[in-house]
Protein backbone atom coordinates (compact mmCIF):
# COMPACT_ATOMS: atom_id res chain seq x y z
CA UNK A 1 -52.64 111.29 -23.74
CA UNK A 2 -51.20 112.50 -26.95
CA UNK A 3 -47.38 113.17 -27.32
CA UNK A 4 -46.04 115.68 -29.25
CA UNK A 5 -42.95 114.75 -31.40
CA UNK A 6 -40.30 117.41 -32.40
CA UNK A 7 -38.58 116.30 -35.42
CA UNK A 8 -35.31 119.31 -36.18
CA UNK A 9 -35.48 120.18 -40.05
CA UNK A 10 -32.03 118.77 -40.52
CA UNK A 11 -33.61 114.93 -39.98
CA UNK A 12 -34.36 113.78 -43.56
CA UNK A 13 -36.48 110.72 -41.94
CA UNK A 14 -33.80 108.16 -43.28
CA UNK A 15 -34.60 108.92 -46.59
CA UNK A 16 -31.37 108.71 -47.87
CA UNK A 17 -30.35 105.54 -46.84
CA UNK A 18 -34.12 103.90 -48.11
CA UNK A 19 -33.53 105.45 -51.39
CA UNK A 20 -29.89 104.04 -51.78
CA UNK A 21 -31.89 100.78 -50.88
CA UNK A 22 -34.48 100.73 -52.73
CA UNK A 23 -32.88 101.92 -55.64
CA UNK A 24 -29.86 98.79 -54.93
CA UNK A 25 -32.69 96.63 -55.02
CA UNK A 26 -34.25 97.50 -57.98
CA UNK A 27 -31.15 97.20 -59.89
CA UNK A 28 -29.92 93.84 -58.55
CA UNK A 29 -33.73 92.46 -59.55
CA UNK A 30 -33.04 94.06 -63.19
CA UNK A 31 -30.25 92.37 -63.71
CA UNK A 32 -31.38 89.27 -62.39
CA UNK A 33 -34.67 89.78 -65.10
CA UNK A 34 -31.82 90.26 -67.97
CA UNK A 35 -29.74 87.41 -66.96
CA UNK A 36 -32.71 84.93 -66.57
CA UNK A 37 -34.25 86.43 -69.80
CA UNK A 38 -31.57 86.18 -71.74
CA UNK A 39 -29.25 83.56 -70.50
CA UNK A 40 -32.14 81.18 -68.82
CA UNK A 41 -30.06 80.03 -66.20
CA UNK A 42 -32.07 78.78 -63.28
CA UNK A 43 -35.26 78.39 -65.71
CA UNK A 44 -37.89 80.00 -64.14
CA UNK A 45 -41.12 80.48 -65.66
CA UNK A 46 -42.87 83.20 -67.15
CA UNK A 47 -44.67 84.47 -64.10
CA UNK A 48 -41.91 84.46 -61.87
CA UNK A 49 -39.82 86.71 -64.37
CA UNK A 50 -42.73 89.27 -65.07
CA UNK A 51 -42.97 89.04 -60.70
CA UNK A 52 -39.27 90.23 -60.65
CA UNK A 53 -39.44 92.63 -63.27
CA UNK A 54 -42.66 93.93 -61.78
CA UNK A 55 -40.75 94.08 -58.22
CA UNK A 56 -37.72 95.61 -60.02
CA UNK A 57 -40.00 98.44 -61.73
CA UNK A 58 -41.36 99.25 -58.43
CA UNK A 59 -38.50 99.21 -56.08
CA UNK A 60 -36.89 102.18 -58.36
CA UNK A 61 -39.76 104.14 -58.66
CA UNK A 62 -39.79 103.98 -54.75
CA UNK A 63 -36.14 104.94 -55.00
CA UNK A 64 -36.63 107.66 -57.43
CA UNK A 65 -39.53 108.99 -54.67
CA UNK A 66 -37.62 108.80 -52.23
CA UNK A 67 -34.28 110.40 -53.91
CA UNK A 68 -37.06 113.04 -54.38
CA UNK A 69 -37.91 113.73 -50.71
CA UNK A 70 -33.99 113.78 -49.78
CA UNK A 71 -33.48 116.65 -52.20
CA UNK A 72 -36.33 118.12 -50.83
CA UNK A 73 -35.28 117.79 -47.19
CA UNK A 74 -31.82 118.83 -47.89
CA UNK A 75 -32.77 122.11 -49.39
CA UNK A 76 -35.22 122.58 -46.24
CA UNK A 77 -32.39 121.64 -44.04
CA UNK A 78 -30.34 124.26 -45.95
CA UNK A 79 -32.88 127.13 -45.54
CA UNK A 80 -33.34 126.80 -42.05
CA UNK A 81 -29.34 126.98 -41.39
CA UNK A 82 -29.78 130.41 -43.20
CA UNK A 83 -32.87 131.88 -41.52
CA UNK A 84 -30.89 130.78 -38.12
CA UNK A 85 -27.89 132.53 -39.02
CA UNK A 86 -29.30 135.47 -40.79
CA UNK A 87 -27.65 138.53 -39.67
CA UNK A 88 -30.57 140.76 -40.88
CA UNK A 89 -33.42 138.94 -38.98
CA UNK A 90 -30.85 139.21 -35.82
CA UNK A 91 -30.26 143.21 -36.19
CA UNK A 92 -34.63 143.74 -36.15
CA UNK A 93 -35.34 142.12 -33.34
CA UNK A 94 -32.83 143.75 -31.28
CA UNK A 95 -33.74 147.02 -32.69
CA UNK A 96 -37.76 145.91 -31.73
CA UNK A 97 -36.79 145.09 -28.56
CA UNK A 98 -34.72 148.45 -27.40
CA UNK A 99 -37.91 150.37 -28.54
């Protein structure tokens, strides 16, 4: 048997707290690619700096993404507070209804 899930419009999924994440991440691996490029403190080797700059490169463009879907859930979450309290939408269906 199949359940249905309700999700209300003003749950943004957790996307704000990935994309704070994700985009944390990303920054903490690009300045750990600088510092090991630049300074060569540990001394890894090539492949393991291209892996963190490759993980650093992605883990932004996940946060950018998902930065993305938070707008866009905000601004739903926003135009379903004003269809709810919409005065106008109120005033036709009562009027429908006495008819």
């Amino acid at each position: 048997m199949v359940k249905k899930h309700l999700f209300s419009v003003h749950n943004d999924l957790k996307t704000g707290f990935f994309c704070k994440f994700f985009l944390t991440l990303g920054c903490i691996l690009f300045i750990i690619y600088l510092i090991e490029t630049l300074l060569h403190p540990i001394g890894l080797n090539d492949g393991v700096i291209g892996a963190i700059l490759a993980f650093a490169i992605l883990s932004l463009g996940f946060g950018l993404i998902l930065y993305f879907f938070s707008c866009q859930f905000a601004k739903l979450s926003k135009i379903a507070e004003e269809v709810e309290n919409d005065e106008s939408l109120i005033d036709k269906e009562e009027t429908n209804e006495q008819s």
